[in-house]
PDB file of N, CA and C in Angstrom:
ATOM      1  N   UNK A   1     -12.745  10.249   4.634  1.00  0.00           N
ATOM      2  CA  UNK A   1     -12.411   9.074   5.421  1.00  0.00           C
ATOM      3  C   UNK A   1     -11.694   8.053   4.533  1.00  0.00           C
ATOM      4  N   UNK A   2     -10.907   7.517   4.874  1.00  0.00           N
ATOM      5  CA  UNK A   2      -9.850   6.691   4.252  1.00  0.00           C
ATOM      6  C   UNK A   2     -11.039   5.082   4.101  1.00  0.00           C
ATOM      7  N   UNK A   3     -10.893   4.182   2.973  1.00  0.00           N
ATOM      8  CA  UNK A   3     -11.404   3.172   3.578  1.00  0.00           C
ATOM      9  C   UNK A   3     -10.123   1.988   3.115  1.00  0.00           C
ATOM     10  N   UNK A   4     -10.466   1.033   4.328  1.00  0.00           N
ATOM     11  CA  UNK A   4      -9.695  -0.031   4.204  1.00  0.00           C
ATOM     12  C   UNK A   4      -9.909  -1.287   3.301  1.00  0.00           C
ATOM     13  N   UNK A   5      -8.776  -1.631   2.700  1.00  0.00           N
ATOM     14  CA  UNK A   5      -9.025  -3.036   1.269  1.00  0.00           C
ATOM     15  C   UNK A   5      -7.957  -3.812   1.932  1.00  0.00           C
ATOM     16  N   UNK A   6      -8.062  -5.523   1.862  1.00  0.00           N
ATOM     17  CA  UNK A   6      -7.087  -6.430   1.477  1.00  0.00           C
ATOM     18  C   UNK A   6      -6.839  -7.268   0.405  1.00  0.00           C
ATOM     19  N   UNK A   7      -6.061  -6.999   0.028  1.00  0.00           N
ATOM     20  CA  UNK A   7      -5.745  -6.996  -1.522  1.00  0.00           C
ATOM     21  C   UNK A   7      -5.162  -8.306  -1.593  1.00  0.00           C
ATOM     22  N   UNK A   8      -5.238  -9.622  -2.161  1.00  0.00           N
ATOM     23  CA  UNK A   8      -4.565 -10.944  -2.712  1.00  0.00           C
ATOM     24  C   UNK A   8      -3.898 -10.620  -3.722  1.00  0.00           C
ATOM     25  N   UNK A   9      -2.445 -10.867  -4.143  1.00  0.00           N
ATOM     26  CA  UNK A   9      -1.564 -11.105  -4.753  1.00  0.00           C
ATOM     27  C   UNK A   9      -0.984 -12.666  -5.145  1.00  0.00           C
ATOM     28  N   UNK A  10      -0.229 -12.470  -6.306  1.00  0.00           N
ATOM     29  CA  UNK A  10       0.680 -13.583  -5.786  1.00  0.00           C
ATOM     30  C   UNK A  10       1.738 -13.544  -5.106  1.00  0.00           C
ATOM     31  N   UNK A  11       1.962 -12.561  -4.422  1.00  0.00           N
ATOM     32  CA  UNK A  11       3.002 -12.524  -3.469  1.00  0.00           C
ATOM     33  C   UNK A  11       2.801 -12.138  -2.185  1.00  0.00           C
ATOM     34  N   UNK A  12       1.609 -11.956  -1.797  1.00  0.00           N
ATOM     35  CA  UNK A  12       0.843 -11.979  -0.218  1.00  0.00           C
ATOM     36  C   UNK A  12      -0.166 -10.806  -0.448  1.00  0.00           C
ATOM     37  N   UNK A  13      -0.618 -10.954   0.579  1.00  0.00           N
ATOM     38  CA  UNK A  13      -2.331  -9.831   1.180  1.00  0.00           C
ATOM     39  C   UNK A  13      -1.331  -8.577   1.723  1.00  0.00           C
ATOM     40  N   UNK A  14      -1.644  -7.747   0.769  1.00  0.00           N
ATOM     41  CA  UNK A  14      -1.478  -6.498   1.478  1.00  0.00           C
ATOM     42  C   UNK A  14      -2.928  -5.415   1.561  1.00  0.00           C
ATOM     43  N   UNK A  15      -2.491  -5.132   2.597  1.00  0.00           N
ATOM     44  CA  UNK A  15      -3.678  -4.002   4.060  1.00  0.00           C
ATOM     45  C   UNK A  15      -3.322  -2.625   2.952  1.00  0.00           C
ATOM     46  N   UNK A  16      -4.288  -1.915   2.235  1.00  0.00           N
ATOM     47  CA  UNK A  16      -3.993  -0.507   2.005  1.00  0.00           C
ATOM     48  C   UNK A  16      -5.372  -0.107   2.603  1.00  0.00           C
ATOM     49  N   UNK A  17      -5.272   1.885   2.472  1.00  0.00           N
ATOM     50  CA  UNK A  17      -5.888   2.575   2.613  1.00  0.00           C
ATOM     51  C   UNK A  17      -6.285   3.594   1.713  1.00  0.00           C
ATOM     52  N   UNK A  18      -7.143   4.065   1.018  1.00  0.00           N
ATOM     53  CA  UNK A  18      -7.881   4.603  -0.081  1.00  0.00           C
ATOM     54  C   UNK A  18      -8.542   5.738   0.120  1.00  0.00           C
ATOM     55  N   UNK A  19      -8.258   7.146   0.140  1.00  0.00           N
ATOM     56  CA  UNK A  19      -8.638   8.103  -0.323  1.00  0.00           C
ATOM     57  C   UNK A  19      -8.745   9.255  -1.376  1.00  0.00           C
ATOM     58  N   UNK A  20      -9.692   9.617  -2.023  1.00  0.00           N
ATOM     59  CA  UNK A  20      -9.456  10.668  -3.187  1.00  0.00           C
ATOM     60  C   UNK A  20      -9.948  10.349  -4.494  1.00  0.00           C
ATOM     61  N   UNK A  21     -10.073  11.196  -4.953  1.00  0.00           N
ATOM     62  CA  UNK A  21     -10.093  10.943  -6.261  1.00  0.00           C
ATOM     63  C   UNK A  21      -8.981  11.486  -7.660  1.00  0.00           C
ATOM     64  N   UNK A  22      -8.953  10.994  -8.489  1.00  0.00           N
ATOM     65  CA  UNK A  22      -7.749  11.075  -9.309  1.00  0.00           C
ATOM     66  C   UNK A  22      -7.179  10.282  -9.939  1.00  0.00           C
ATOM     67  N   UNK A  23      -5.909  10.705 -10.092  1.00  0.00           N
ATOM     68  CA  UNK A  23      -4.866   9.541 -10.577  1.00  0.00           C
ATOM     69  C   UNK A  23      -4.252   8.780  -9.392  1.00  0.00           C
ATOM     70  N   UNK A  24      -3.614   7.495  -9.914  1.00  0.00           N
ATOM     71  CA  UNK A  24      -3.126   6.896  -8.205  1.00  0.00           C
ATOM     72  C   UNK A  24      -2.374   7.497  -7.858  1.00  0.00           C
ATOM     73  N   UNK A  25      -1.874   7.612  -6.536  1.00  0.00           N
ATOM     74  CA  UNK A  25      -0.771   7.719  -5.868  1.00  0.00           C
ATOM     75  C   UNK A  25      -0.515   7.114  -5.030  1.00  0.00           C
ATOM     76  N   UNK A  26       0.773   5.849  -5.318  1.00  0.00           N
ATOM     77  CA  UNK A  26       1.070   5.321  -3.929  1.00  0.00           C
ATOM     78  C   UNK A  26       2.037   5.825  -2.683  1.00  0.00           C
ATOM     79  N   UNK A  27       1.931   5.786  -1.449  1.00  0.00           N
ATOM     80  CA  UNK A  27       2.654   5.825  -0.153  1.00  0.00           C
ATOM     81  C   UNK A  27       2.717   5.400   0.696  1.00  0.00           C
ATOM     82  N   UNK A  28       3.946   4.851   0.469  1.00  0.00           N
ATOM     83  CA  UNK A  28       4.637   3.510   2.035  1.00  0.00           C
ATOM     84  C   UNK A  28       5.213   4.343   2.662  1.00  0.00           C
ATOM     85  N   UNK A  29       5.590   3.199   3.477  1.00  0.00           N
ATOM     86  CA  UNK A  29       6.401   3.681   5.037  1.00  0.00           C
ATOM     87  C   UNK A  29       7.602   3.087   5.335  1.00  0.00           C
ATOM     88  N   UNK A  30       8.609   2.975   5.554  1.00  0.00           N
ATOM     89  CA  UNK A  30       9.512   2.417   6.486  1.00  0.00           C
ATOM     90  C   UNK A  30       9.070   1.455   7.519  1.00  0.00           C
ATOM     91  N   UNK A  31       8.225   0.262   7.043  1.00  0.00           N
ATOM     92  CA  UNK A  31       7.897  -0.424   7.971  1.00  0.00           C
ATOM     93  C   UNK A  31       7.445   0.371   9.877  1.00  0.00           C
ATOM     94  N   UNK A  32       6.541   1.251   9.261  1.00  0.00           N
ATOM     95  CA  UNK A  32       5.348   1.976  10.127  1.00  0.00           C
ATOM     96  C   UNK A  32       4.304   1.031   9.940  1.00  0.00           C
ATOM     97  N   UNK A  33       2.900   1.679   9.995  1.00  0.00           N
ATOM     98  CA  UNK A  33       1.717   0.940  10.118  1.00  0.00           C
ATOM     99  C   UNK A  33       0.573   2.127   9.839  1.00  0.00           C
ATOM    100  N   UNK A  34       0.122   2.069   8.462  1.00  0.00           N
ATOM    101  CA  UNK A  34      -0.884   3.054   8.308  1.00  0.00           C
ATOM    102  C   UNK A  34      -2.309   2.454   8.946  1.00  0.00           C
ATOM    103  N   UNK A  35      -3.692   3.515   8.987  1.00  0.00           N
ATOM    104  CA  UNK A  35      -4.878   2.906   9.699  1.00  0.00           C
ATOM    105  C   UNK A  35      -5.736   3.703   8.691  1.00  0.00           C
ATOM    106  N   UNK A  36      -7.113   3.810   9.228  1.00  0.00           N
ATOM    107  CA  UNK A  36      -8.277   3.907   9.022  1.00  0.00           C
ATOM    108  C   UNK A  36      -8.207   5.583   8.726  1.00  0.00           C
ATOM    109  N   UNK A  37      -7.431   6.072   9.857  1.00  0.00           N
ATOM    110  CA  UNK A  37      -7.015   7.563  10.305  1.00  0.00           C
ATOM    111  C   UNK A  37      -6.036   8.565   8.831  1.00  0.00           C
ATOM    112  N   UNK A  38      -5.644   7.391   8.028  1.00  0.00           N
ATOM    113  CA  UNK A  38      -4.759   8.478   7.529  1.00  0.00           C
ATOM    114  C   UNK A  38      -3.671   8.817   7.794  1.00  0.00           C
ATOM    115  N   UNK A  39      -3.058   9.564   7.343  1.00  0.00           N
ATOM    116  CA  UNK A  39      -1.087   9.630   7.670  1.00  0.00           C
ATOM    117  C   UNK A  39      -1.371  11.353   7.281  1.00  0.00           C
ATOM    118  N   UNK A  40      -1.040  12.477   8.180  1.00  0.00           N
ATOM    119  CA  UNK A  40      -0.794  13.902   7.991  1.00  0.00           C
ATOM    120  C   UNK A  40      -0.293  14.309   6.533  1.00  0.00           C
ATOM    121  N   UNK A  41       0.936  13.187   6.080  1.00  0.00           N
ATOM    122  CA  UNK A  41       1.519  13.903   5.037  1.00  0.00           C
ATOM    123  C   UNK A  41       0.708  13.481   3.598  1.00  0.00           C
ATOM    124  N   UNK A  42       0.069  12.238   4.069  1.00  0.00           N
ATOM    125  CA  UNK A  42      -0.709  11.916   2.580  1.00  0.00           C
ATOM    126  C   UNK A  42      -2.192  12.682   2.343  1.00  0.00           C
ATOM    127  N   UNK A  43      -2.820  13.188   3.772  1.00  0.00           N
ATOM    128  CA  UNK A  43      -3.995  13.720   3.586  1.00  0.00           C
ATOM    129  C   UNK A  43      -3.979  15.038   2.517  1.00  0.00           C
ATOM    130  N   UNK A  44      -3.002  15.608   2.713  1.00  0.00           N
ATOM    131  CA  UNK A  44      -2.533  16.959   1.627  1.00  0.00           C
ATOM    132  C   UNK A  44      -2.888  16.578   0.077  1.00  0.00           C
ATOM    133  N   UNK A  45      -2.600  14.869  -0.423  1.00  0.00           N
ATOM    134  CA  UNK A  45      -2.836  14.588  -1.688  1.00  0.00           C
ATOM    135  C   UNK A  45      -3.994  14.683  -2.308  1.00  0.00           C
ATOM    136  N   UNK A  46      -5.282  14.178  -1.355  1.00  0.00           N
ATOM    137  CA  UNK A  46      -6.720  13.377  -1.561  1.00  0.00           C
ATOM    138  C   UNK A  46      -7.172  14.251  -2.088  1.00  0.00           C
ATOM    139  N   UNK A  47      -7.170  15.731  -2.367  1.00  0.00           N
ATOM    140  CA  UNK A  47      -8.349  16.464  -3.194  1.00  0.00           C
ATOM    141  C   UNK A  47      -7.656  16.760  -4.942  1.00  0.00           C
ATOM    142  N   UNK A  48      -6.384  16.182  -5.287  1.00  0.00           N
ATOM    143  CA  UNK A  48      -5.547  15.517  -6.320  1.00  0.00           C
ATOM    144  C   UNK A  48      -5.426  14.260  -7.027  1.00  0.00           C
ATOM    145  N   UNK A  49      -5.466  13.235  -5.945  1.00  0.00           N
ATOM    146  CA  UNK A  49      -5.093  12.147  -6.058  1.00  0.00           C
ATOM    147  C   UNK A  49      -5.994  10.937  -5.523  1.00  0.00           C
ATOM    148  N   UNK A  50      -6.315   9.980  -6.062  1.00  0.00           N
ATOM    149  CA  UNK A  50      -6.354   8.560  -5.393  1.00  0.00           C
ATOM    150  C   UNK A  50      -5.584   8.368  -4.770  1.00  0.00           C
ATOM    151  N   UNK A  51      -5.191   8.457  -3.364  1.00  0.00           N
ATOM    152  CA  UNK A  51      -4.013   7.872  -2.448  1.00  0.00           C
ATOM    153  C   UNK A  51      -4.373   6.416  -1.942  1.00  0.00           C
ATOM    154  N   UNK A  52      -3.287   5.600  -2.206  1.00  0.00           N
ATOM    155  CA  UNK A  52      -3.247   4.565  -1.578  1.00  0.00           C
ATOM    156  C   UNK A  52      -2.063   4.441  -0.531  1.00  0.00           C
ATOM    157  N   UNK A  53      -2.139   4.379   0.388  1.00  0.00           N
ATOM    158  CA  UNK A  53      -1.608   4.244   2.162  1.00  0.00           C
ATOM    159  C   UNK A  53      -1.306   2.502   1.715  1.00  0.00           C
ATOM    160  N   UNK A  54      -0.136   2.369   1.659  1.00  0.00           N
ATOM    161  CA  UNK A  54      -0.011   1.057   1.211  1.00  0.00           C
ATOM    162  C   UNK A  54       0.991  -0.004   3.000  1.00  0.00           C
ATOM    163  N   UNK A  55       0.148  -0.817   3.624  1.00  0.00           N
ATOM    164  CA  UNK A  55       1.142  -1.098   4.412  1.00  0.00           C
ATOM    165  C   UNK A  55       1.917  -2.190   3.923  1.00  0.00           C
ATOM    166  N   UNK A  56       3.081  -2.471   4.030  1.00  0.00           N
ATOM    167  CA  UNK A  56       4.262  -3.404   3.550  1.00  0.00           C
ATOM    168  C   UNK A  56       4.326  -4.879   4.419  1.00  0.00           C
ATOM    169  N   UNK A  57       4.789  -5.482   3.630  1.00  0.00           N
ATOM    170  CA  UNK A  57       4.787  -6.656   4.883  1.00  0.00           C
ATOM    171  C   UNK A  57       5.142  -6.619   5.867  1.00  0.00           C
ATOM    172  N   UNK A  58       4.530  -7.361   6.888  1.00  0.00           N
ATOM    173  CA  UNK A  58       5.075  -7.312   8.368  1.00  0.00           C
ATOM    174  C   UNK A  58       4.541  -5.856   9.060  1.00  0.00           C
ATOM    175  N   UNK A  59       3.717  -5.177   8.065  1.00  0.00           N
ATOM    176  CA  UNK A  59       3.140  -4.175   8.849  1.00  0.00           C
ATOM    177  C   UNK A  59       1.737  -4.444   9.185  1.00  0.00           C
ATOM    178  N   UNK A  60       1.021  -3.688   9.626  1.00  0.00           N
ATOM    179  CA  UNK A  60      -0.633  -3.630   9.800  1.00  0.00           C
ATOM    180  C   UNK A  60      -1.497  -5.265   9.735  1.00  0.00           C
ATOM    181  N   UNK A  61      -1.852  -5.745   8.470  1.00  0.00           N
ATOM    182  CA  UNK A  61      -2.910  -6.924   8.227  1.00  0.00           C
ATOM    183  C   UNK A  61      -2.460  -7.646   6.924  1.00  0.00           C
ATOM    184  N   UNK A  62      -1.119  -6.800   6.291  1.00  0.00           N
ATOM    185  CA  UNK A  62      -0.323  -7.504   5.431  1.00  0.00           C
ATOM    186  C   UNK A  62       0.441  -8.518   5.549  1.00  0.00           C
ATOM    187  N   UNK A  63       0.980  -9.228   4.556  1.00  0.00           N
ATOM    188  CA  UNK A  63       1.695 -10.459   4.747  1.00  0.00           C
ATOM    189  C   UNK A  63       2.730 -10.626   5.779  1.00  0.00           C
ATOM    190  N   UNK A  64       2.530 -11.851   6.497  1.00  0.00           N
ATOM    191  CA  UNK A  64       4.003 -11.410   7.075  1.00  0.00           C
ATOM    192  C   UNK A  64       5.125 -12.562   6.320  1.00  0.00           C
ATOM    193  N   UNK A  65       6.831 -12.021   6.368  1.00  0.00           N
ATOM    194  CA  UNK A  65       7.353 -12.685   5.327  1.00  0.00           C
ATOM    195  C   UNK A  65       7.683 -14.204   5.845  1.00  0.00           C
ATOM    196  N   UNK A  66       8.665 -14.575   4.524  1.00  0.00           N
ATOM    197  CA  UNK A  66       8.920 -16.261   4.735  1.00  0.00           C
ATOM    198  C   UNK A  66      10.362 -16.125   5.077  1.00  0.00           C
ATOM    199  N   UNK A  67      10.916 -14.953   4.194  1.00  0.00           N
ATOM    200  CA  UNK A  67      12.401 -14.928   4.362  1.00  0.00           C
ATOM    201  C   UNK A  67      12.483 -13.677   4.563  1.00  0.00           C
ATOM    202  N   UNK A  68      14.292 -13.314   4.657  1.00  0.00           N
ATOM    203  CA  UNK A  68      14.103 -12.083   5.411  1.00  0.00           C
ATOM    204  C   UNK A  68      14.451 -10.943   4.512  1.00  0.00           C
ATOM    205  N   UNK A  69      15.224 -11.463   3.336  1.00  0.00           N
ATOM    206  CA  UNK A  69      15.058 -10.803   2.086  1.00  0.00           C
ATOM    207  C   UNK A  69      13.442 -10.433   1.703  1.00  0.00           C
ATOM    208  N   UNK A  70      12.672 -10.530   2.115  1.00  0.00           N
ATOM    209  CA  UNK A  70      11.305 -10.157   1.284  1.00  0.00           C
ATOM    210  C   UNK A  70      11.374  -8.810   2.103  1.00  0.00           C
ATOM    211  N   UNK A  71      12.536  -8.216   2.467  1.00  0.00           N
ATOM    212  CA  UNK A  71      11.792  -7.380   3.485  1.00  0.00           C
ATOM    213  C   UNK A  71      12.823  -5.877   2.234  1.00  0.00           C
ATOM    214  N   UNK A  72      13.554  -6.885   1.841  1.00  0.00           N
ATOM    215  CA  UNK A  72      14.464  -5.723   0.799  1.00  0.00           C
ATOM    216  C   UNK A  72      13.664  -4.827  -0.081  1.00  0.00           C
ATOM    217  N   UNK A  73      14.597  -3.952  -0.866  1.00  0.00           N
ATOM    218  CA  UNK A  73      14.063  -2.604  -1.367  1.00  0.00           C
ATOM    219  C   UNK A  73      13.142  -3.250  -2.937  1.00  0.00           C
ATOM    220  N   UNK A  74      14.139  -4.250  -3.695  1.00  0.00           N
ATOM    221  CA  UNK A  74      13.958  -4.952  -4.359  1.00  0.00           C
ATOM    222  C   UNK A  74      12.640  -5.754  -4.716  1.00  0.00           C
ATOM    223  N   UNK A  75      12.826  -6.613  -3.731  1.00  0.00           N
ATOM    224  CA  UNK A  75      11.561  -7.073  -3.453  1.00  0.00           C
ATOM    225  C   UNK A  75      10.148  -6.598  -2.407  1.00  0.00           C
ATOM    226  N   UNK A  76      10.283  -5.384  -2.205  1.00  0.00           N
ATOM    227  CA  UNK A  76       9.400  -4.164  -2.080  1.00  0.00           C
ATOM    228  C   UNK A  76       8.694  -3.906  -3.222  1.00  0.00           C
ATOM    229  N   UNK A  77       9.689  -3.629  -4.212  1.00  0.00           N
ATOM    230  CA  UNK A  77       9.163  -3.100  -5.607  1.00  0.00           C
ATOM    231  C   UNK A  77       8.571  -3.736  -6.097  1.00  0.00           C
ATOM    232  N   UNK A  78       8.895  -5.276  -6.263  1.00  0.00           N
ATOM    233  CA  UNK A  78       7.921  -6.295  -6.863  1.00  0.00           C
ATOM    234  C   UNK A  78       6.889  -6.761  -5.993  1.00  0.00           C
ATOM    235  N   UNK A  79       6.574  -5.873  -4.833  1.00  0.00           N
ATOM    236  CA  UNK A  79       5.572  -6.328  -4.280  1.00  0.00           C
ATOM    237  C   UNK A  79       4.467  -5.049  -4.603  1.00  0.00           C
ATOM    238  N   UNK A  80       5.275  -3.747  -4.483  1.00  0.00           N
ATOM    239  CA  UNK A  80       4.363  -2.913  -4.630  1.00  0.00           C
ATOM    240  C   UNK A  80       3.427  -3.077  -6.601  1.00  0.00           C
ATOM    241  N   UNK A  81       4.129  -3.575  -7.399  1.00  0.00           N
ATOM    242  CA  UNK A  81       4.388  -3.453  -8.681  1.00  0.00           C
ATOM    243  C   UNK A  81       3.100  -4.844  -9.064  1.00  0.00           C
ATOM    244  N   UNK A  82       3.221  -5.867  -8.157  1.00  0.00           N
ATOM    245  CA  UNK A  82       2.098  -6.965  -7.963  1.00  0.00           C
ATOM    246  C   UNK A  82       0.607  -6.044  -7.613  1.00  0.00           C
ATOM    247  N   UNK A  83       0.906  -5.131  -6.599  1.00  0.00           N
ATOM    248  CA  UNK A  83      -0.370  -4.806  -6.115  1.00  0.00           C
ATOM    249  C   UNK A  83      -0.838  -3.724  -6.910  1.00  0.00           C
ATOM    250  N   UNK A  84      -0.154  -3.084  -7.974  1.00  0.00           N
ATOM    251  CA  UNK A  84      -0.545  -2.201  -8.822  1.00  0.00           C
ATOM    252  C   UNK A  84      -1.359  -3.114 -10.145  1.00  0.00           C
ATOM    253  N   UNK A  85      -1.303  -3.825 -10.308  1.00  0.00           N
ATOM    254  CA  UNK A  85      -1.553  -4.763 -11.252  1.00  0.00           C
ATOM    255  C   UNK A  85      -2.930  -5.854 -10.294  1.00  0.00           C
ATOM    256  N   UNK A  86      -2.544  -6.365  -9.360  1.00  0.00           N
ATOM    257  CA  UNK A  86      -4.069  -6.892  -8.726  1.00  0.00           C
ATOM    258  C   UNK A  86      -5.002  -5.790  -8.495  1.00  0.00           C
ATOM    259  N   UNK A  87      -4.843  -4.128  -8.633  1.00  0.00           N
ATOM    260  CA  UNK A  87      -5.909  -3.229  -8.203  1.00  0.00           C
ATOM    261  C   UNK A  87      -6.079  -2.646  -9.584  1.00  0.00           C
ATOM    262  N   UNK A  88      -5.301  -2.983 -10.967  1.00  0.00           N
ATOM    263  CA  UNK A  88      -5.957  -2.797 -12.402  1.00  0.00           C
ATOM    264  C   UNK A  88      -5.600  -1.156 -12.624  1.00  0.00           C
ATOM    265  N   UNK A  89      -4.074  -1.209 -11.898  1.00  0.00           N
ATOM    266  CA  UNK A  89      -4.136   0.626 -12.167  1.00  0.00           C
ATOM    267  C   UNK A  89      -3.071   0.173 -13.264  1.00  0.00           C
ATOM    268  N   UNK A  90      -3.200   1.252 -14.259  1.00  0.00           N
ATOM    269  CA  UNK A  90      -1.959   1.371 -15.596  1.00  0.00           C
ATOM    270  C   UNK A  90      -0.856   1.717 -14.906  1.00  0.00           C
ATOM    271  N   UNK A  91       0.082   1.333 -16.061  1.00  0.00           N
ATOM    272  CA  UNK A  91       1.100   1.964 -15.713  1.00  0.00           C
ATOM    273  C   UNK A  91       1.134   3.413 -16.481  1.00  0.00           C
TER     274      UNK A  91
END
């Protein structure tokens, strides 16, 4: 079963989902909306991996933005790259 975290940043609350054990692995979406349920293609990881089901802003219970650039690839990265660092995973 996946469980759900909201994570504080300095760059907003992002909604992930957590299954497995392992090393991390993160997986977004194209501004989809992961749940409680899991995503078909990430369940394949969990007996490998820590998966984190990461939803992006403006998805699920995550931030929603200020501008409309926060929604870029760019500043994706520095959002995902914040939340790797508020959840204490190495690089």
């Amino acid at each position: 079963m996946w469980s759900k975290e909201l994570v504080n940043t300095e760059r907003g609350i992002f909604e992930d989902f957590v299954c497995g054990n392992g090393d991390p692995l993160c997986i977004t979406h194209l501004y989809s909306e992961f749940n409680e349920r899991g995503n078909y293609f990430a369940n394949m990881f969990v007996n490998l991996f820590k998966v984190y089901l990461v939803n992006l802003k403006e998805a699920g219970n995550s931030s929603k933005i200020q501008k409309l650039e926060e929604l870029s690839m760019e500043e994706t990265i520095l959002d995902l790259e914040t939340l790797r660092k508020a959840l204490n995973i190495p690089k």
